[in-house]
Protein backbone atom coordinates (compact mmCIF):
# COMPACT_ATOMS: atom_id res chain seq x y z
CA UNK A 1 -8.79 -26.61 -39.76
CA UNK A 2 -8.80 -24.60 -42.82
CA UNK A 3 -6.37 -26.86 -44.82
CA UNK A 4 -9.93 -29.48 -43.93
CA UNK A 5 -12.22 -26.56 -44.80
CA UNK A 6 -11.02 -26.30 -48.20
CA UNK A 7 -10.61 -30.00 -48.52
CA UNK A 8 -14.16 -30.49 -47.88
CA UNK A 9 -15.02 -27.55 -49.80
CA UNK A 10 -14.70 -29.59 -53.24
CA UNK A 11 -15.88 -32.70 -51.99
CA UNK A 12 -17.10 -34.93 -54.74
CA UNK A 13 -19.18 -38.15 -53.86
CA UNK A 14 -20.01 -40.39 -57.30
CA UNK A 15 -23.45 -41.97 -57.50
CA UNK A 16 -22.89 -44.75 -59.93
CA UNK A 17 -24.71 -48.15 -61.01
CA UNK A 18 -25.07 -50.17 -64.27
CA UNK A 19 -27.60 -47.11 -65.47
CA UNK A 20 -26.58 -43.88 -64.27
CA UNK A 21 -23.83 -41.98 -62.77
CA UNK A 22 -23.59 -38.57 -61.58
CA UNK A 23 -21.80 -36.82 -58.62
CA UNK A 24 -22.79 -35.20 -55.46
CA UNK A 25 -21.15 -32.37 -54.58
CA UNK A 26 -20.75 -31.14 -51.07
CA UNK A 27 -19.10 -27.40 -50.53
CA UNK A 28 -19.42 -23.82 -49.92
CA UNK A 29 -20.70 -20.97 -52.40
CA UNK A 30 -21.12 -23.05 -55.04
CA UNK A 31 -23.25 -21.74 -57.25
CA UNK A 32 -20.98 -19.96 -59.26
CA UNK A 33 -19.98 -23.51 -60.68
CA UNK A 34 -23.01 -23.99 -62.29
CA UNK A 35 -22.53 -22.89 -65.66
CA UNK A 36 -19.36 -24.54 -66.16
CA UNK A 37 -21.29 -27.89 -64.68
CA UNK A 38 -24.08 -27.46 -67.19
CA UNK A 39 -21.98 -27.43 -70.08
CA UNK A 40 -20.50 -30.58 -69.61
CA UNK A 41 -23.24 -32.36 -68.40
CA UNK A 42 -25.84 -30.91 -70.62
CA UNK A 43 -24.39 -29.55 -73.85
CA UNK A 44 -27.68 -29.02 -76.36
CA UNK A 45 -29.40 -27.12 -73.14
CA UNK A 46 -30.61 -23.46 -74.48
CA UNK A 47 -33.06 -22.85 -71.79
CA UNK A 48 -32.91 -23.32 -68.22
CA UNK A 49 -36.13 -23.33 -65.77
CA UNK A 50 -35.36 -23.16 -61.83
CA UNK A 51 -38.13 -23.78 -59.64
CA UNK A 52 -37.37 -22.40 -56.67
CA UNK A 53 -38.67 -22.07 -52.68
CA UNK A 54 -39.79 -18.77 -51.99
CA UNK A 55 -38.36 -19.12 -48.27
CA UNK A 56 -34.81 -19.18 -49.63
CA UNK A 57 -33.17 -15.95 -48.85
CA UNK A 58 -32.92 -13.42 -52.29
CA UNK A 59 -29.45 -13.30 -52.60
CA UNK A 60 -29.54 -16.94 -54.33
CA UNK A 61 -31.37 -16.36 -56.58
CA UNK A 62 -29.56 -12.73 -57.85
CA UNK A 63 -26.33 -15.23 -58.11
CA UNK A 64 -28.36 -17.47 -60.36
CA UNK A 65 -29.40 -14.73 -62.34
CA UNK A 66 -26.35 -13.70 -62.94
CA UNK A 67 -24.45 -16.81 -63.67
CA UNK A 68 -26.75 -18.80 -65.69
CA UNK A 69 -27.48 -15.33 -67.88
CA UNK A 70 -26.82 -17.54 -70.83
CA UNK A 71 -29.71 -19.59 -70.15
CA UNK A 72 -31.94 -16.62 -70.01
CA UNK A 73 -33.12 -18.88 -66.81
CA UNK A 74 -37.13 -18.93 -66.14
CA UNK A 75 -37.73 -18.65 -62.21
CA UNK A 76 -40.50 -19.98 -61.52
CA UNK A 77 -41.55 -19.70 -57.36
CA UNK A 78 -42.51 -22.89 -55.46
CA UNK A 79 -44.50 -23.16 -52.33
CA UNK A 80 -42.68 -25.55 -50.53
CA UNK A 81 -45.33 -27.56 -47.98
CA UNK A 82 -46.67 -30.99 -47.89
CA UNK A 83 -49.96 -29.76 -49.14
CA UNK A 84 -48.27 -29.09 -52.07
CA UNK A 85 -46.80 -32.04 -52.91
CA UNK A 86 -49.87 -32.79 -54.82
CA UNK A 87 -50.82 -33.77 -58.74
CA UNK A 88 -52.77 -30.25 -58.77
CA UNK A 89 -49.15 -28.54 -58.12
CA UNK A 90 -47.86 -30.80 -60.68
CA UNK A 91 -50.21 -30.13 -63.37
CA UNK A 92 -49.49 -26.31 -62.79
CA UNK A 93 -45.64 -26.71 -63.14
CA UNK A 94 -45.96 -28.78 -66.26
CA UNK A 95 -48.29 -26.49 -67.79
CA UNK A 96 -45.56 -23.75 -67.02
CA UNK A 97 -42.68 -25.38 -69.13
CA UNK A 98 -45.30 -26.02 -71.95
CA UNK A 99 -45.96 -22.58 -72.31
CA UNK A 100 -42.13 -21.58 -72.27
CA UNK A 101 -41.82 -24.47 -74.94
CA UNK A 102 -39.18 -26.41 -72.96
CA UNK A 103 -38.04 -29.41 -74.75
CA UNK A 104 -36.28 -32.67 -73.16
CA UNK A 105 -32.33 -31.44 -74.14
CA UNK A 106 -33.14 -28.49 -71.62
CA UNK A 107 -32.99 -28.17 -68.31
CA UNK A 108 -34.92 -28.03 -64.61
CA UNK A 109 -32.96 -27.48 -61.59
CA UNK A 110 -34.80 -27.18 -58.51
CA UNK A 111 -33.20 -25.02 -55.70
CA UNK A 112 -35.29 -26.03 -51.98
CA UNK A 113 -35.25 -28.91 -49.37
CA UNK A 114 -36.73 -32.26 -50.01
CA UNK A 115 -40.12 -30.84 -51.07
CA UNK A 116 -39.34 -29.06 -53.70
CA UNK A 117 -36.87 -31.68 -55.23
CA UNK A 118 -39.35 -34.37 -54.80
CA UNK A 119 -41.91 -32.32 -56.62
CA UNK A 120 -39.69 -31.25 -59.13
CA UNK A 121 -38.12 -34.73 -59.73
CA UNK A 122 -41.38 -35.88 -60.28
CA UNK A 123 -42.47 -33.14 -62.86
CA UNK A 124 -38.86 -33.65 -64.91
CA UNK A 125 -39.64 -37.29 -64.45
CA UNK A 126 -42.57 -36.98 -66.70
CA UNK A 127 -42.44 -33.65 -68.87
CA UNK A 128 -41.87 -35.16 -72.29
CA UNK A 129 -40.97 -38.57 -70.75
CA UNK A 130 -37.80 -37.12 -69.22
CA UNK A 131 -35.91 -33.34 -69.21
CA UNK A 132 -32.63 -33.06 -67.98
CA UNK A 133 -32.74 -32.44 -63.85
CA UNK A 134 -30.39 -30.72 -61.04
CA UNK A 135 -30.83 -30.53 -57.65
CA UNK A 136 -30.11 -27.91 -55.58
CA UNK A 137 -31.17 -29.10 -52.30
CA UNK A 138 -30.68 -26.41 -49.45
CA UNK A 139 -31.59 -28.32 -46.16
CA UNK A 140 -29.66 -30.04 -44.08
CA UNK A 141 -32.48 -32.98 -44.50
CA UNK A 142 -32.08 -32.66 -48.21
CA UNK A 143 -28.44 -32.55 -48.75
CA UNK A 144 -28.63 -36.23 -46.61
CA UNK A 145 -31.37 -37.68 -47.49
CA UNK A 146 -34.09 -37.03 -50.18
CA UNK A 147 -31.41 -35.41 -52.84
CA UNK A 148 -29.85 -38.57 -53.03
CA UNK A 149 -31.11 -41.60 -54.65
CA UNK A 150 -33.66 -40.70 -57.07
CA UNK A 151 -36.83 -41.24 -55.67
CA UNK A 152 -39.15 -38.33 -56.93
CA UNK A 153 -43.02 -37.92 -55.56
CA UNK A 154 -46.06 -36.19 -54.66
CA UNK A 155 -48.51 -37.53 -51.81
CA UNK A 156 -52.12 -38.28 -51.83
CA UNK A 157 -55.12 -38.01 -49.11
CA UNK A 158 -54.28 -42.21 -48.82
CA UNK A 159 -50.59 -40.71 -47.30
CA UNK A 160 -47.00 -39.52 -48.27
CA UNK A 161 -45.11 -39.98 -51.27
CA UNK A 162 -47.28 -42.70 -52.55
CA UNK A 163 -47.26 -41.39 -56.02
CA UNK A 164 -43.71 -41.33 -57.75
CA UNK A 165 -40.64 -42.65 -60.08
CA UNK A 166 -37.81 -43.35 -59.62
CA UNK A 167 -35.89 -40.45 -62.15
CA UNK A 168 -31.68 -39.42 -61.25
CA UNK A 169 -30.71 -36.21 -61.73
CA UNK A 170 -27.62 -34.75 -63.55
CA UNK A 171 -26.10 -33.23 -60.54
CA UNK A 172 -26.48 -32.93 -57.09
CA UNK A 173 -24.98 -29.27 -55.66
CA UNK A 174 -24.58 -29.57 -52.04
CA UNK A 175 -23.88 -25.88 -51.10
CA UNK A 176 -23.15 -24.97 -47.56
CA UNK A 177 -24.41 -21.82 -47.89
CA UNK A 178 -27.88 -22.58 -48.04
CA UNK A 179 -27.93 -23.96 -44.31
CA UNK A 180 -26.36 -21.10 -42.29
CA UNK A 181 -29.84 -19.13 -42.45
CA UNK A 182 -32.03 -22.66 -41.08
CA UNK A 183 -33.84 -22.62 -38.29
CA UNK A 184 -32.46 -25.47 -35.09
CA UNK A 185 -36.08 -26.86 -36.23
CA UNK A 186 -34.29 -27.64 -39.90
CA UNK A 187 -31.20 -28.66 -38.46
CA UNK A 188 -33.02 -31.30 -36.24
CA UNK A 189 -35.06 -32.12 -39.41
CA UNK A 190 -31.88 -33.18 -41.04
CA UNK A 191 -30.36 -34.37 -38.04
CA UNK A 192 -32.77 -36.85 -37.89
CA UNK A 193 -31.72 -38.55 -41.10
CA UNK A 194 -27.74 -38.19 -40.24
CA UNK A 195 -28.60 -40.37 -36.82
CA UNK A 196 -30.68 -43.28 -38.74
CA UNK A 197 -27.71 -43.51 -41.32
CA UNK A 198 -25.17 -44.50 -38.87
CA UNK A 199 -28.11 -46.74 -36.72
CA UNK A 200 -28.73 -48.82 -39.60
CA UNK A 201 -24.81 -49.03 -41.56
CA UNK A 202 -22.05 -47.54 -39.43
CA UNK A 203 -21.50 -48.21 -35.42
CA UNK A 204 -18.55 -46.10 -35.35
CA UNK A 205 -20.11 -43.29 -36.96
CA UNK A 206 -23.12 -43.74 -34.43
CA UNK A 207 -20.15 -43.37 -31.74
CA UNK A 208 -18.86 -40.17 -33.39
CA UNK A 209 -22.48 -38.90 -33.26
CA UNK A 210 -22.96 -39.36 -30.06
CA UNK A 211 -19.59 -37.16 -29.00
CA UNK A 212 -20.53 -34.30 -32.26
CA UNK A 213 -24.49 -34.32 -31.78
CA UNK A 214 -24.32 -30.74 -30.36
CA UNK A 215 -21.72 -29.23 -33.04
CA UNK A 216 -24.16 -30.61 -35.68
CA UNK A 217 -27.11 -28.72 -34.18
CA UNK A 218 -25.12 -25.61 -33.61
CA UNK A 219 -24.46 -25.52 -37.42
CA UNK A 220 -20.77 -26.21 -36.88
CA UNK A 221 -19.43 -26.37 -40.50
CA UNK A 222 -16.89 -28.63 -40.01
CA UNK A 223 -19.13 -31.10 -38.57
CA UNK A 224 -21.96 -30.64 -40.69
CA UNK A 225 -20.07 -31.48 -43.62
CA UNK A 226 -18.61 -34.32 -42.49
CA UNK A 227 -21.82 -35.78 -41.40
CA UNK A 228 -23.05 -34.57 -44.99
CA UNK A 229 -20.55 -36.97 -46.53
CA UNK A 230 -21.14 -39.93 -44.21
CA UNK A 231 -24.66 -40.08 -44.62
CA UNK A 232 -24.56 -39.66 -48.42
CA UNK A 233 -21.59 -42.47 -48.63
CA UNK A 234 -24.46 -44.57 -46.39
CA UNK A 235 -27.16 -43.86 -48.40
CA UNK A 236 -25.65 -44.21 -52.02
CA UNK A 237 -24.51 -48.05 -50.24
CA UNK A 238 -28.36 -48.96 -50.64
CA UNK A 239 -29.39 -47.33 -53.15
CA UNK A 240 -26.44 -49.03 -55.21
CA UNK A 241 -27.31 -52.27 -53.76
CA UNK A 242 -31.36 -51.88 -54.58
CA UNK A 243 -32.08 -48.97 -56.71
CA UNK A 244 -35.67 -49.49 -57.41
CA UNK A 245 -36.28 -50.22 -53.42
CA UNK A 246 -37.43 -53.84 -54.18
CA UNK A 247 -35.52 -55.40 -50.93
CA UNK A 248 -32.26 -53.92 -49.53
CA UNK A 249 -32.51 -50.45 -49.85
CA UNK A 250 -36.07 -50.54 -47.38
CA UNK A 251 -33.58 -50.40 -44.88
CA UNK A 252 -33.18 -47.08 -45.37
CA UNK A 253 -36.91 -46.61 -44.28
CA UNK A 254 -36.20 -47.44 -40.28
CA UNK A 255 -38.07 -45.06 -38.09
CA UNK A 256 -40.45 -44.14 -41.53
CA UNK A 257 -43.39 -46.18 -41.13
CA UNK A 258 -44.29 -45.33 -38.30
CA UNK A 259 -42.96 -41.49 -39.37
CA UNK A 260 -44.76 -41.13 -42.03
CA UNK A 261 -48.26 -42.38 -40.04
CA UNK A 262 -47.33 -39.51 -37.08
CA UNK A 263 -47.07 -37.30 -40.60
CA UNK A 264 -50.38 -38.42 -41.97
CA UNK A 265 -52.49 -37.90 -38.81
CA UNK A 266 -51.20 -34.77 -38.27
CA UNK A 267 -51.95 -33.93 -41.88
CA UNK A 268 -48.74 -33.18 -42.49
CA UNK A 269 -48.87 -30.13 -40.36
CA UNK A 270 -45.72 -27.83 -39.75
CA UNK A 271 -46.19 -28.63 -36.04
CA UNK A 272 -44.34 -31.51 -36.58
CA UNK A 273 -41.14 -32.18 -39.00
CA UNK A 274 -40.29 -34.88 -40.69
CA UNK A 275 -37.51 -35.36 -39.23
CA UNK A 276 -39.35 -35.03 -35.55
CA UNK A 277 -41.50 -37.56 -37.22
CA UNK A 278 -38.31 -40.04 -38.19
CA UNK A 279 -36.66 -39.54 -34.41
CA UNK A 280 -40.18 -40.76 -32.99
CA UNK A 281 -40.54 -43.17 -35.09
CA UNK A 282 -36.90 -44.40 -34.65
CA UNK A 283 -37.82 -44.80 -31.10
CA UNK A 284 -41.11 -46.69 -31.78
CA UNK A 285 -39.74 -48.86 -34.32
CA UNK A 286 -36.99 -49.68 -31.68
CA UNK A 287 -39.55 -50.42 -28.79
CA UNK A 288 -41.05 -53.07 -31.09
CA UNK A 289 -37.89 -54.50 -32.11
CA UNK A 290 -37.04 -54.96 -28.17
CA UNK A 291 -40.50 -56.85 -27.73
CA UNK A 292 -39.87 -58.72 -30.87
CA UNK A 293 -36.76 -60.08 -29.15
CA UNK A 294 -34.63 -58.80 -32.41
CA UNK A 295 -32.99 -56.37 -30.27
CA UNK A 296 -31.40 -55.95 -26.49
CA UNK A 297 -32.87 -53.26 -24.50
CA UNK A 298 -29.45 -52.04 -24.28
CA UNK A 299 -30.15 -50.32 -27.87
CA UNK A 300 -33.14 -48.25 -26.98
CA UNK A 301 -31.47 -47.20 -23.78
CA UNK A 302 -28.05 -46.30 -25.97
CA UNK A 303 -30.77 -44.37 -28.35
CA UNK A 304 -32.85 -42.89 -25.41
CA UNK A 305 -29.17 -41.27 -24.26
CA UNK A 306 -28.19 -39.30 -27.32
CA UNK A 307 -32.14 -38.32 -27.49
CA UNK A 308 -32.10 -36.99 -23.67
CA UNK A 309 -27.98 -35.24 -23.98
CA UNK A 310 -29.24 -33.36 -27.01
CA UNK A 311 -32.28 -32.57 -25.90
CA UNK A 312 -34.66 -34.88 -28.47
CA UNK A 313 -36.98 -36.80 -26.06
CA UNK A 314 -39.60 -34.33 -26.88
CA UNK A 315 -40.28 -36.09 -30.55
CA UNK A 316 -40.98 -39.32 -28.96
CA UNK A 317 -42.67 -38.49 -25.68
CA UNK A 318 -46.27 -37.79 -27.44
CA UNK A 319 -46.41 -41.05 -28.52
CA UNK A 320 -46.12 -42.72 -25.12
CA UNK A 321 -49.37 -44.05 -24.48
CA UNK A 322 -51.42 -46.88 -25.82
CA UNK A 323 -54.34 -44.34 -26.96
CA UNK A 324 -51.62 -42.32 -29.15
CA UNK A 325 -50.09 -45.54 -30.45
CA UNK A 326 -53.43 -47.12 -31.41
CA UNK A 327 -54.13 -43.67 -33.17
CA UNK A 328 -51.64 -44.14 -35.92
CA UNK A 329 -52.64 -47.60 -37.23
CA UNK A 330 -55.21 -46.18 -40.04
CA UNK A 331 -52.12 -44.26 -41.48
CA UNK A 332 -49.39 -47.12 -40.85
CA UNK A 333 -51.85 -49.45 -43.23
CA UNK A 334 -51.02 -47.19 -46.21
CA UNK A 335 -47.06 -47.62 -46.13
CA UNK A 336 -45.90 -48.37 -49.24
CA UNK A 337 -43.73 -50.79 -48.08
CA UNK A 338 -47.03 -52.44 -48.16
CA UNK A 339 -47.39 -55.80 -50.04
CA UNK A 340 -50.64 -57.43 -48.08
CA UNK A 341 -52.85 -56.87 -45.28
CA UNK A 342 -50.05 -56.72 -43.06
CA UNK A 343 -47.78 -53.92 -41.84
CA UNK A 344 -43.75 -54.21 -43.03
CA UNK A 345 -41.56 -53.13 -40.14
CA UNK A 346 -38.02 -52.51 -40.81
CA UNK A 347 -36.77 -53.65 -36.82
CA UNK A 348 -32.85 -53.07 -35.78
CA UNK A 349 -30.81 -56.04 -34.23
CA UNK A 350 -28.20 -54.07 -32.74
CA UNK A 351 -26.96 -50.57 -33.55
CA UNK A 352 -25.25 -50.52 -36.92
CA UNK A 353 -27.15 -53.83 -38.04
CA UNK A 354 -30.82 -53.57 -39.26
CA UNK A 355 -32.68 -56.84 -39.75
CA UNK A 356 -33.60 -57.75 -42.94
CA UNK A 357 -36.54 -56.02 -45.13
CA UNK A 358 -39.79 -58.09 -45.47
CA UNK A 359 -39.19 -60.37 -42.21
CA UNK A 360 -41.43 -58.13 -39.86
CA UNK A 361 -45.01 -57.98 -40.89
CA UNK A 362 -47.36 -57.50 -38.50
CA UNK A 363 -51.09 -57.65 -38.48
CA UNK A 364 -53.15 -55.02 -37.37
CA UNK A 365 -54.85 -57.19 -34.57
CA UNK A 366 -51.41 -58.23 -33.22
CA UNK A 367 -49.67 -54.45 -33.13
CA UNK A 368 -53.00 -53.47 -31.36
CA UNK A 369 -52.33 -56.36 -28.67
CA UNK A 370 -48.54 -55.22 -28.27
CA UNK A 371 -49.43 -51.35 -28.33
CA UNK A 372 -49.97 -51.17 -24.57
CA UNK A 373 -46.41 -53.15 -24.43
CA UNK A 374 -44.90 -50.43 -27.07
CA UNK A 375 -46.08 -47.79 -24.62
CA UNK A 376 -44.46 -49.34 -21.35
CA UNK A 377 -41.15 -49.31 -22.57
């Protein structure tokens, strides 16, 4: 066990297509790697910026402090909510490396879950047309999902992350560390995104999931960062295959149209994660694919299991009735998945094998006639 430990500890995943490259790296206390990172990867920087979610515990950022010195490194707090996710919060952080005079050779590195890197991505997206960018993502979610891939974004009062670039960071620093103060709401949040990586790519990882579930929510390191480096092996697969999210890589969106409508109505309220959000709307999108005859009901009943064991069902159960279904309709017509009038379903054939992008759009008229249907099941 600790001969794996310290294997895993230096774990290095490379992102690489015909326009970037840069590696993902999963391990514990890593910070301290930074500077040496920083100089290879961004030799001309003089001044480093770190925008940074207040929730994360103080100790990170004294470590910071002290090994990016150099750097004399500006921190600069970040409220990390949807609400803030917004051009107003974006306008405020630009503003901010203005006044520093930041130029494009230096350097942004945002240290928070998928918030704060999407915000941040954003802002070093289009400060000066492009400043060098690190993410520091410390949630489980983060480190699996929104760190990876380049997709950068604030939201708007139309719904979620339909403002954004596509912009790849330098580095990604998976550190460990970060997750052993999360909340089991976090874990779940992250969870969430570990489960739909093996649905939609890898049936035998789906199998190991459904034996390692409970480790994963206990915060056992061992299987936490092996489920780290699945799901960013899965993910980098489509994002390779489709970077700019044209076709393939929508795939990657199962469970998120309806997710991100259970987000919307809610108005993106902490009563609800996001990842709460993706396991209902795994479930939904899974119903659907059942009455669409894509699917045996053998899948949803496989999915309904690991749900039930780990005890899951709760994200799923609001959205039982017709009424509730119906409700989300006015948010699912703003998915930017989006091309016409219709709504674009990503639907699963069987588990490990997601149907293609595109081939599932369904009126509004037509989901409110199978609603009641969706709700039976």
């Amino acid at each position: 066990m600790i001969k794996y430990l310290k294997f895993m500890k230096n774990r290095e995943i490379k992102f690489e297509n015909s326009n970037h490259s840069y590696s993902i790296v999963i391990g514990n206390n890593l910070l301290g790697t930074l500077p040496s990172r920083i100089r290879l990867l961004c030799p001309k920087t003089k001044r480093v910026a770190i925008i940074f979610d207040r929730k994360i515990p103080k100790k990170f950022k004294r470590i910071l402090k002290l090994k990016l010195k150099k750097y004399k490194p500006t921190f600069i707090p970040f409220n990390s909510n949807e609400k803030s996710k917004s051009f107003k919060t974006v306008e405020f952080y630009l503003n901010k490396l203005l006044k520093h005079n930041f130029n494009r050779s230096d350097l942004i590195i945002s240290v928070g879950g998928g918030i704060t890197g999407d915000t941040v991505g954003f802002i070093a997206s289009i400060f000066k047309r492009g400043i060098n960018f690190i993410n520091v993502p410390t949630t489980l979610l983060a480190q699996v999902d929104s760190a990876i891939g380049g997709k950068t974004g604030v939201n708007s009062t139309y719904g979620k992350n339909l403002i954004g670039s596509f912009y790849q960071p330098k580095l990604v620093l998976s550190d460990t560390a970060f997750l052993k103060s999360l909340p089991k709401k976090e874990i779940i949040c992250g969870y969430a995104e570990i489960l739909k990586h093996a649905i939609i790519k890898d049936k035998n990882f789906f199998g190991w999931l459904k034996k390692n579930t409970k480790k994963i929510l206990e915060k056992n390191i061992k299987e936490l960062m092996y489920s780290i480096k699945k799901s960013c092996e899965i993910k980098i697969f489509f994002v390779n295959k489709d970077v700019h999210e044209r076709n393939l890589r929508m795939i990657l969106n199962f469970g998120h149209t309806f997710a991100h409508a259970i987000e919307a109505k809610n108005n993106f309220s902490k009563k609800i994660s996001h990842g709460e959000a993706v396991l209902a709307g795994m479930i939904l999108a899974t119903k659907l694919s059942v009455i669409k005859k894509i699917c045996n009901n053998n899948v949803l009943k496989e999915l309904k299991t690991i749900y039930e064991r780990n005890k899951l069902s709760y994200t799923y159960k609001d959205y039982s009735s017709r009424s509730k279904i119906n409700s989300l309709i006015p948010f699912l017509k703003n998915d930017k998945k989006n091309n016409d009038d219709k709504i674009n379903f990503i639907l699963i054939k069987k588990i490990g094998k997601i149907d293609k992008p595109n081939k599932h759009k369904i009126s509004i008229k037509s989901l409110k006639n199978v609603s009641k249907v969706i709700a039976q099941y």
